[in-house]
N, C-alpha and C. Protein backbone atom coordinates (compact mmCIF):
# COMPACT_ATOMS: atom_id res chain seq x y z
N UNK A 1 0.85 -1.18 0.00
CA UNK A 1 0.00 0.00 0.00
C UNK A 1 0.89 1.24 0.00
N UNK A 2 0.68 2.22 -0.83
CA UNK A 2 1.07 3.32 -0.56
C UNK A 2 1.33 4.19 0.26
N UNK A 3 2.26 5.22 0.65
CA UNK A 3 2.78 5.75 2.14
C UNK A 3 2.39 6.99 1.72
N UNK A 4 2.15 8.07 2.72
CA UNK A 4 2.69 9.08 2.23
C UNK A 4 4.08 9.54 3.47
N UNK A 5 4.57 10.31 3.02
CA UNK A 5 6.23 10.59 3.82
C UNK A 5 6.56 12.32 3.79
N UNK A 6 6.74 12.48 4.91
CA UNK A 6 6.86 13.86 5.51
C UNK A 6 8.70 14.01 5.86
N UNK A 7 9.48 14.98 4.72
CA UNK A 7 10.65 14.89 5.20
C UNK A 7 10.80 16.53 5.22
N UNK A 8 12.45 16.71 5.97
CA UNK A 8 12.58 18.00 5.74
C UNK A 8 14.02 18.11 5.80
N UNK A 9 14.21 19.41 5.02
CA UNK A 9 15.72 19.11 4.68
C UNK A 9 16.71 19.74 6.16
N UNK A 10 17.65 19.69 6.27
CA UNK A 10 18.68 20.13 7.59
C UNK A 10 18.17 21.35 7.98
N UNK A 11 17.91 22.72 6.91
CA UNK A 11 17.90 23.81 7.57
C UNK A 11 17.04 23.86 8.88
N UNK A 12 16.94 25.49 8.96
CA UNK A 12 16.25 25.62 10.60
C UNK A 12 14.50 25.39 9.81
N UNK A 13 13.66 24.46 11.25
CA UNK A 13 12.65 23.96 11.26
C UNK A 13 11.56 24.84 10.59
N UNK A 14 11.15 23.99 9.62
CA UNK A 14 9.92 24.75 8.89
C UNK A 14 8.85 24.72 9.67
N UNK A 15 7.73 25.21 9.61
CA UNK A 15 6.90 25.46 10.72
C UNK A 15 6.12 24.71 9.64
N UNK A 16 5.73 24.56 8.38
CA UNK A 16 4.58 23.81 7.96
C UNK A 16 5.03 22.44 7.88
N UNK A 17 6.26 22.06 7.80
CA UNK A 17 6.30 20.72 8.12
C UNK A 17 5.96 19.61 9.67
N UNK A 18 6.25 20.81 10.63
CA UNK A 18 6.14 20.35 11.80
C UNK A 18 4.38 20.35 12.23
N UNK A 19 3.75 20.99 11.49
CA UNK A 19 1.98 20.92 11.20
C UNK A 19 1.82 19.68 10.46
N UNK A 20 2.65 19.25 9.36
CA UNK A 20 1.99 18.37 8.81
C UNK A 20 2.26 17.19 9.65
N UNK A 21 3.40 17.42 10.10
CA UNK A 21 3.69 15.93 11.19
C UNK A 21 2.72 15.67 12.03
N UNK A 22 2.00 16.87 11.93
CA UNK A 22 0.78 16.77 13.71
C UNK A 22 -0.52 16.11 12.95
N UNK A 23 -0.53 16.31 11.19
CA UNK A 23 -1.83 15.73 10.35
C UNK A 23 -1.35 14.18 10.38
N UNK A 24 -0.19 13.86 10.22
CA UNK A 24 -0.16 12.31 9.68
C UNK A 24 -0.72 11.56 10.01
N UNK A 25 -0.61 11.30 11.52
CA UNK A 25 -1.42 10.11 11.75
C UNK A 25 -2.97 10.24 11.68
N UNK A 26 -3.34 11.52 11.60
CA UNK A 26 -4.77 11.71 10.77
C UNK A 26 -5.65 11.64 9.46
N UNK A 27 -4.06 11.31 8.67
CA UNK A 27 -4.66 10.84 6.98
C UNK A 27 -4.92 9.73 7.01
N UNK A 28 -5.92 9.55 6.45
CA UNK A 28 -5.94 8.52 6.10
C UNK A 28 -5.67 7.89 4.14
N UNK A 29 -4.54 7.68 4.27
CA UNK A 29 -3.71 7.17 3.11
C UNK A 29 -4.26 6.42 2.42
N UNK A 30 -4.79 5.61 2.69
CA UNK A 30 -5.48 4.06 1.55
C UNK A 30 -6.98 4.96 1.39
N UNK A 31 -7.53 5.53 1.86
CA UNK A 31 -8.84 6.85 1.60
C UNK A 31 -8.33 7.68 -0.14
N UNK A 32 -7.31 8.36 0.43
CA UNK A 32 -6.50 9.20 -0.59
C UNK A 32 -6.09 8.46 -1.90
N UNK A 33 -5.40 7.41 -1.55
CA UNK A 33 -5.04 6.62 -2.89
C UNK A 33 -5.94 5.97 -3.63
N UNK A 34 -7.33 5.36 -2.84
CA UNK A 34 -8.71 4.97 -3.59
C UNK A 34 -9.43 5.88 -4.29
N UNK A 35 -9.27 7.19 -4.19
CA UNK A 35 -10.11 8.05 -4.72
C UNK A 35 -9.47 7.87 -6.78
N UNK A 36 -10.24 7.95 -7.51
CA UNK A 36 -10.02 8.45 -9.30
C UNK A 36 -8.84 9.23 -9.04
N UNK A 37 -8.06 8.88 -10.37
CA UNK A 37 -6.72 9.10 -10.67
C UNK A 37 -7.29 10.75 -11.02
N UNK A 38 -6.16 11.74 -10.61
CA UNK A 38 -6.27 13.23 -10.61
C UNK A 38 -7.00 14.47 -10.07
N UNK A 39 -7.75 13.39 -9.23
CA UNK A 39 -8.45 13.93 -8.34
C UNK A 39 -7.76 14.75 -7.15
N UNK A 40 -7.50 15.65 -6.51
CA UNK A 40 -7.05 17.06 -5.57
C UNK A 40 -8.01 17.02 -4.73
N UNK A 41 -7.34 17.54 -3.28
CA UNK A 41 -8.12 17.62 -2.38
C UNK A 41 -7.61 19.24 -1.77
N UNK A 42 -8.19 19.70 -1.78
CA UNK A 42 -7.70 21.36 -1.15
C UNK A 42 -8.49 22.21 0.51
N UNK A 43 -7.93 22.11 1.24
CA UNK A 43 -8.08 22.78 2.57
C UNK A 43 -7.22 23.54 3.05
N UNK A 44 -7.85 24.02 4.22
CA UNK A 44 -6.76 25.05 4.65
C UNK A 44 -6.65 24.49 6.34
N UNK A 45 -5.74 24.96 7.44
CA UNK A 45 -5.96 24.91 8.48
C UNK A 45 -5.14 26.13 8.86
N UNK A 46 -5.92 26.92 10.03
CA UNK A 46 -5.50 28.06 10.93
C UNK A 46 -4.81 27.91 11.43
N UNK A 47 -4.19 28.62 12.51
CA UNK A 47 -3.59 28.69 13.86
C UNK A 47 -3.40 29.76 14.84
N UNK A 48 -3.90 30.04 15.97
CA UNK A 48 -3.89 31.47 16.55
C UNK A 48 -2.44 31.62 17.78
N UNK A 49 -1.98 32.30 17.43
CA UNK A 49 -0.68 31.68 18.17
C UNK A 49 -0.22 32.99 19.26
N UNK A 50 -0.62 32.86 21.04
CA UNK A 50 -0.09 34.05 21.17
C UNK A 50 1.55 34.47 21.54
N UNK A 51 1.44 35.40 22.21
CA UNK A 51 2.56 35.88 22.48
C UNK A 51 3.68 35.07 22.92
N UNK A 52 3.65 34.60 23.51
CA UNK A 52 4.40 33.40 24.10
C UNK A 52 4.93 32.23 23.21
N UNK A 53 4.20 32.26 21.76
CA UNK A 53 3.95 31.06 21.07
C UNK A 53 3.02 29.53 21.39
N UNK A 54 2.47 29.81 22.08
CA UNK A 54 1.54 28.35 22.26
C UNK A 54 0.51 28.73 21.40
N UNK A 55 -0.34 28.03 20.88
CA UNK A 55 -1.61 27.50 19.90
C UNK A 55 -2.83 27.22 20.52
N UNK A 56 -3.16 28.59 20.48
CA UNK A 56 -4.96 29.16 21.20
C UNK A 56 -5.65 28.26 20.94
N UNK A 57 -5.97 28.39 19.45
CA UNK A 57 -6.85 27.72 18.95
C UNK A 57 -6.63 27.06 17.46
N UNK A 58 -7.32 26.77 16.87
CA UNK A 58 -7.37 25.51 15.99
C UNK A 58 -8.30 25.79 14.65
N UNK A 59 -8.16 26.18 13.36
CA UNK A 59 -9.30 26.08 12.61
C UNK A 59 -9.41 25.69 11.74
N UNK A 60 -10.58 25.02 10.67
CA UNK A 60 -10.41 24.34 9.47
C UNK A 60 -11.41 25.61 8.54
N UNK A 61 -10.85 25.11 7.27
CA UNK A 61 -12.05 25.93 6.30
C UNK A 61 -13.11 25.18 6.10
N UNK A 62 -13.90 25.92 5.92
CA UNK A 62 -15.25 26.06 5.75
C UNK A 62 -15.50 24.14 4.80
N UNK A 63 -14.59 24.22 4.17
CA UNK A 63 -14.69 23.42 3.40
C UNK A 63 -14.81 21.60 3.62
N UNK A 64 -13.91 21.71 4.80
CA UNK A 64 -13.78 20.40 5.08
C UNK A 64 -14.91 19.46 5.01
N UNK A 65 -15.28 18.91 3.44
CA UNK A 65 -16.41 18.23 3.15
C UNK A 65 -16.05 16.88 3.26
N UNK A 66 -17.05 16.09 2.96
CA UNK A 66 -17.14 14.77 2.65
C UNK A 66 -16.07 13.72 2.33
N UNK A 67 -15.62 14.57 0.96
CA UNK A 67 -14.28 13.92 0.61
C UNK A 67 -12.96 14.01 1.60
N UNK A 68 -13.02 15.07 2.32
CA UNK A 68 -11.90 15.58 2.79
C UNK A 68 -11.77 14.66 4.08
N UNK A 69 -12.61 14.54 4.66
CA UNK A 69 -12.98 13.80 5.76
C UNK A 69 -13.09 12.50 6.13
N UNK A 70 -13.04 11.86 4.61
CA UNK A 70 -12.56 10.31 4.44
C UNK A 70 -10.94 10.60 4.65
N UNK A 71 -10.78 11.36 4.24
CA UNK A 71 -9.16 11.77 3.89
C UNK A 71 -8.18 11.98 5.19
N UNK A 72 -9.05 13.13 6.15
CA UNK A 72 -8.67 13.50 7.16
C UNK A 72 -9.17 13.69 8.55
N UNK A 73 -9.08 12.85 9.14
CA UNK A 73 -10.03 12.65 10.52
C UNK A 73 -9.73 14.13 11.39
N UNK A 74 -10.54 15.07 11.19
CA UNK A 74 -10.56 16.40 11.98
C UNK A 74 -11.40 15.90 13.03
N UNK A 75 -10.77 15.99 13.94
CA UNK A 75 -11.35 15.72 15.47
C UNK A 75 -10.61 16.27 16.71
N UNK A 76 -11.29 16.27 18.08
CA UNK A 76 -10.62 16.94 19.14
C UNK A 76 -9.53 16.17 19.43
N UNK A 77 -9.01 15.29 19.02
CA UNK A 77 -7.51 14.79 19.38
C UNK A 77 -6.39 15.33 18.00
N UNK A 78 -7.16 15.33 16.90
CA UNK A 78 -6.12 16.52 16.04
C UNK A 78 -6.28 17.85 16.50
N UNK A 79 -6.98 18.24 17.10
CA UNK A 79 -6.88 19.60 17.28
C UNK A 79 -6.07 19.66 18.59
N UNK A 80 -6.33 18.90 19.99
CA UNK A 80 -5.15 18.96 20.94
C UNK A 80 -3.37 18.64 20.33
N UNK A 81 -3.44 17.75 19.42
CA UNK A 81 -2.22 17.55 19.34
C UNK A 81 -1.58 18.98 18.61
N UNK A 82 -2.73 19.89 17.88
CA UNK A 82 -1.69 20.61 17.06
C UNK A 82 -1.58 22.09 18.60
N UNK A 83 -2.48 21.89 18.98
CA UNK A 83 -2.37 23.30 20.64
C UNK A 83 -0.89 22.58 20.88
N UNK A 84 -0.36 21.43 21.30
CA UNK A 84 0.82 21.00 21.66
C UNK A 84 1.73 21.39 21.22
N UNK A 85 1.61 22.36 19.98
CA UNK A 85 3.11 22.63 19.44
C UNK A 85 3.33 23.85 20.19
N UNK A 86 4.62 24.38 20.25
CA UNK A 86 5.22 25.26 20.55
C UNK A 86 5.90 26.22 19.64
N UNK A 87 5.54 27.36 19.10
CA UNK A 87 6.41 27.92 18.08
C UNK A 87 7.20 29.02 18.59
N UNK A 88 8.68 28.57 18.05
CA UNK A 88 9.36 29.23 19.00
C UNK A 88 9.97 30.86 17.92
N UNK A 89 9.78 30.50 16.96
CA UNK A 89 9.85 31.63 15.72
C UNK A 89 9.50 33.18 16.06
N UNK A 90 9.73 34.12 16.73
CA UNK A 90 8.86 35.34 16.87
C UNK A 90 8.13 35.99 16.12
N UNK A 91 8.19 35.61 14.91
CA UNK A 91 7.52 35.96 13.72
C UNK A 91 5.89 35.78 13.69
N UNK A 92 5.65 34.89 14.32
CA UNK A 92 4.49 34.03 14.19
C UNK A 92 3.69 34.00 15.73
N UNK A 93 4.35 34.61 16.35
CA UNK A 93 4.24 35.13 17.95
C UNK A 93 2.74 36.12 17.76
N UNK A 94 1.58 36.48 18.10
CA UNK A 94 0.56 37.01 18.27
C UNK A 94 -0.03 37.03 16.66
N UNK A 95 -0.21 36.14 16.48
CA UNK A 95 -0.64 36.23 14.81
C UNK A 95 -1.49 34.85 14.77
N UNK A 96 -2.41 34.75 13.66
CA UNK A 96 -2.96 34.09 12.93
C UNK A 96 -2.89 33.74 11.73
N UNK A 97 -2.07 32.52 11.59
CA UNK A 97 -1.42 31.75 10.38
C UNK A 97 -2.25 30.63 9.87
N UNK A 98 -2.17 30.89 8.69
CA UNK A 98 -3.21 30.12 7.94
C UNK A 98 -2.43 29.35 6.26
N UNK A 99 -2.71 27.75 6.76
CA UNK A 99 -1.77 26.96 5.80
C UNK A 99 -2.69 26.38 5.24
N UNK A 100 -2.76 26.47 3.52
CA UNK A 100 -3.80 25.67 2.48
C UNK A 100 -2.66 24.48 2.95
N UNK A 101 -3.12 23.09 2.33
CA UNK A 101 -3.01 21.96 1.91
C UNK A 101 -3.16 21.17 1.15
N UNK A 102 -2.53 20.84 0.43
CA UNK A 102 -2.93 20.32 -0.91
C UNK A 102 -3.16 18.76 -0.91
N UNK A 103 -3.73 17.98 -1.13
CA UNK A 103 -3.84 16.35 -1.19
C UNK A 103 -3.55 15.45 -2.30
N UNK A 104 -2.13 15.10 -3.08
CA UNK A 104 -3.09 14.56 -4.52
C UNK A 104 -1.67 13.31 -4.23
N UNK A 105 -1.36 12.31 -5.18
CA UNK A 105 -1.10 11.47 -5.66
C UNK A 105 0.56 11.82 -5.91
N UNK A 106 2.00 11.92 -5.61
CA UNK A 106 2.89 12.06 -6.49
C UNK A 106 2.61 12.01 -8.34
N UNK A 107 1.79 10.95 -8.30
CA UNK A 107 1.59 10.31 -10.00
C UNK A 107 0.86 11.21 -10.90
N UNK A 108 -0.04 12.27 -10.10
CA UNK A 108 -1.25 12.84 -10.42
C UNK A 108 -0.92 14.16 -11.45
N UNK A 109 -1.02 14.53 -12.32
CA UNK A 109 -0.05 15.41 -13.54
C UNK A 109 -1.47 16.28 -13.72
N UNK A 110 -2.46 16.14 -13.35
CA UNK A 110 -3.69 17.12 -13.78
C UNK A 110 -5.42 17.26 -12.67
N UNK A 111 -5.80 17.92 -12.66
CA UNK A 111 -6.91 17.95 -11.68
C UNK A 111 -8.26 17.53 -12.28
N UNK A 112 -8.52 16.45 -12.52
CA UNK A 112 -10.20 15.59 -12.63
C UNK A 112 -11.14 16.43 -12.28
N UNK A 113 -11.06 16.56 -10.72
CA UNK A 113 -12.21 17.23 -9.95
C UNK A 113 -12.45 18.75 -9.79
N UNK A 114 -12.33 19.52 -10.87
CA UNK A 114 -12.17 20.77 -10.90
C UNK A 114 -12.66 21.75 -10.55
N UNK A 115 -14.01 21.24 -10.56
CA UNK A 115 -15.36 22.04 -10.32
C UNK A 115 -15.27 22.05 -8.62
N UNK A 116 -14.84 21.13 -8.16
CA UNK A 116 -14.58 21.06 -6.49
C UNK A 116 -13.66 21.12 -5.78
N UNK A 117 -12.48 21.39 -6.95
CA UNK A 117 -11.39 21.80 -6.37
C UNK A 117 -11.30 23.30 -6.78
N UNK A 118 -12.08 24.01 -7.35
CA UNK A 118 -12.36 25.28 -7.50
C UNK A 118 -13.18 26.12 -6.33
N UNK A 119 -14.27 25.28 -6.32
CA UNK A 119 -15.01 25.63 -4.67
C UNK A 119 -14.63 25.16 -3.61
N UNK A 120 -13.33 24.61 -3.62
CA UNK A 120 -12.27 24.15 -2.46
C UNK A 120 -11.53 25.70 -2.14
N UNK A 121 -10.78 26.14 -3.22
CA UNK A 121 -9.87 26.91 -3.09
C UNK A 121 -10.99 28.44 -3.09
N UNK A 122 -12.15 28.67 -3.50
CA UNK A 122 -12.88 29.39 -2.77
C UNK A 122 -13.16 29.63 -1.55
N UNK A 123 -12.78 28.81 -0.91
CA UNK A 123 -13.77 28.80 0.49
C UNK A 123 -12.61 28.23 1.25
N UNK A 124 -11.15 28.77 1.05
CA UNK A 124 -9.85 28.73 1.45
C UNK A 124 -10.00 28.80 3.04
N UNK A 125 -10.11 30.27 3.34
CA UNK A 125 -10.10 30.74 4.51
C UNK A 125 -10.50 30.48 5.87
N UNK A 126 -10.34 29.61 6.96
CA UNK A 126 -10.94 29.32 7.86
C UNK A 126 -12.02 30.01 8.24
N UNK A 127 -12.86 29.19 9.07
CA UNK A 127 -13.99 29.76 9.52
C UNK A 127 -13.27 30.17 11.43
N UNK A 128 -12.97 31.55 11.48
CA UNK A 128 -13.17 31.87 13.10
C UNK A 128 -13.98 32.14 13.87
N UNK A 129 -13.96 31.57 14.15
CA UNK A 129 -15.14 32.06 15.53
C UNK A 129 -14.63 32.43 16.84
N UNK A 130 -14.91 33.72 16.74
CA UNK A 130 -14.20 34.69 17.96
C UNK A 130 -14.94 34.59 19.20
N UNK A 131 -14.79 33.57 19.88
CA UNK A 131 -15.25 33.45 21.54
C UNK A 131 -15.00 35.14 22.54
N UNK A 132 -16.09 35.30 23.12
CA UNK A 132 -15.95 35.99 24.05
C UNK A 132 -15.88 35.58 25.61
N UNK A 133 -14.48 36.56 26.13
CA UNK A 133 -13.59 36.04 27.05
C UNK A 133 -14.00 37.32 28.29
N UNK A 134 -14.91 36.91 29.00
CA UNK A 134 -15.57 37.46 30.23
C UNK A 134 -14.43 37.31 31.68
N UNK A 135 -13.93 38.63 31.83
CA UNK A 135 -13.16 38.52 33.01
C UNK A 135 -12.61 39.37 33.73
C-alpha cells in the first residue's frame, strides 16, 4: 500500500512541516489513494498563536467536506495535538497563520475534480469564531 512521507531538509525547522507531522497520523492514506486518478483535495488549516507562542486555537475551512474527511479525521484529538506545538519563531508570535493543503497522488499530472477543487480553493479561509472572554 502506498505511504505518504513527511521529510525536511537540515535547515532551521519549517513550521509547515512540523503541522503536517501533527496531520499524519490523521490521513488517512489508503482513503486518498482509492479516490479516481487526478483527483485534488484542497483545505486550509488556521492557527492562533499568542505571544508566548503556544496555539490558542485551531481552525479548518469552511470546506472540510465529505471527501476531505474520508481523507482526514478532523477531530478533538487533532486539534489537541496541534495546541501542543510550541512555536518558537517570533515571527508568528501574536498572529494568525493560515496553511492551504494540498492532497493529490505524487503520479497525479492534472486535476479531474475541478469544479470542487475550484469551490475548495474558494472557500480557502478558515472559519473563526471569535469566543468571548468574560473577566
Amino acid at each position: 500500500m502506498p505511504s505518504i512521507v513527511i521529510a525536511s531538509s537540515k535547515q532551521k525547522a519549517d513550521i509547515r512541516v512540523t503541522i503536517l507531522k501533527r496531520l499524519d497520523k490523521y490521513i488517512r492514506s489508503e482513503a486518498l489513494f482509492s479516490k479516481s486518478k487526478n483527483n485534488a483535495f484542497l483545505f486550509s488549516v488556521g492557527l492562533s498563536v499568542d505571544s508566548l507562542g503556544n496555539v490558542d486555537d485551531v481552525f479548518f475551512s469552511e470546506n472540510v467536506s465529505k471527501n476531505k474527511t474520508e481523507i482526514i479525521m478532523v477531530n478533538e484529538n487533532l486539534i489537541r495535538d496541534i495546541k501542543k506545538m510550541h512555536i518558537d519563531d517570533f515571527v508568528y508570535k501574536n498572529r494568525i497563520l493560515i496553511f492551504p493543503i494540498l492532497f493529490k497522488r505524487p503520479e497525479d499530472d492534472k486535476i479531474s475534480n475541478l469544479s470542487e477543487f475550484l469551490n475548495s480553493f474558494s472557500s480557502l479561509w478558515p472559519v473563526i469564531k471569535k469566543s468571548l472572554n468574560v473577566g
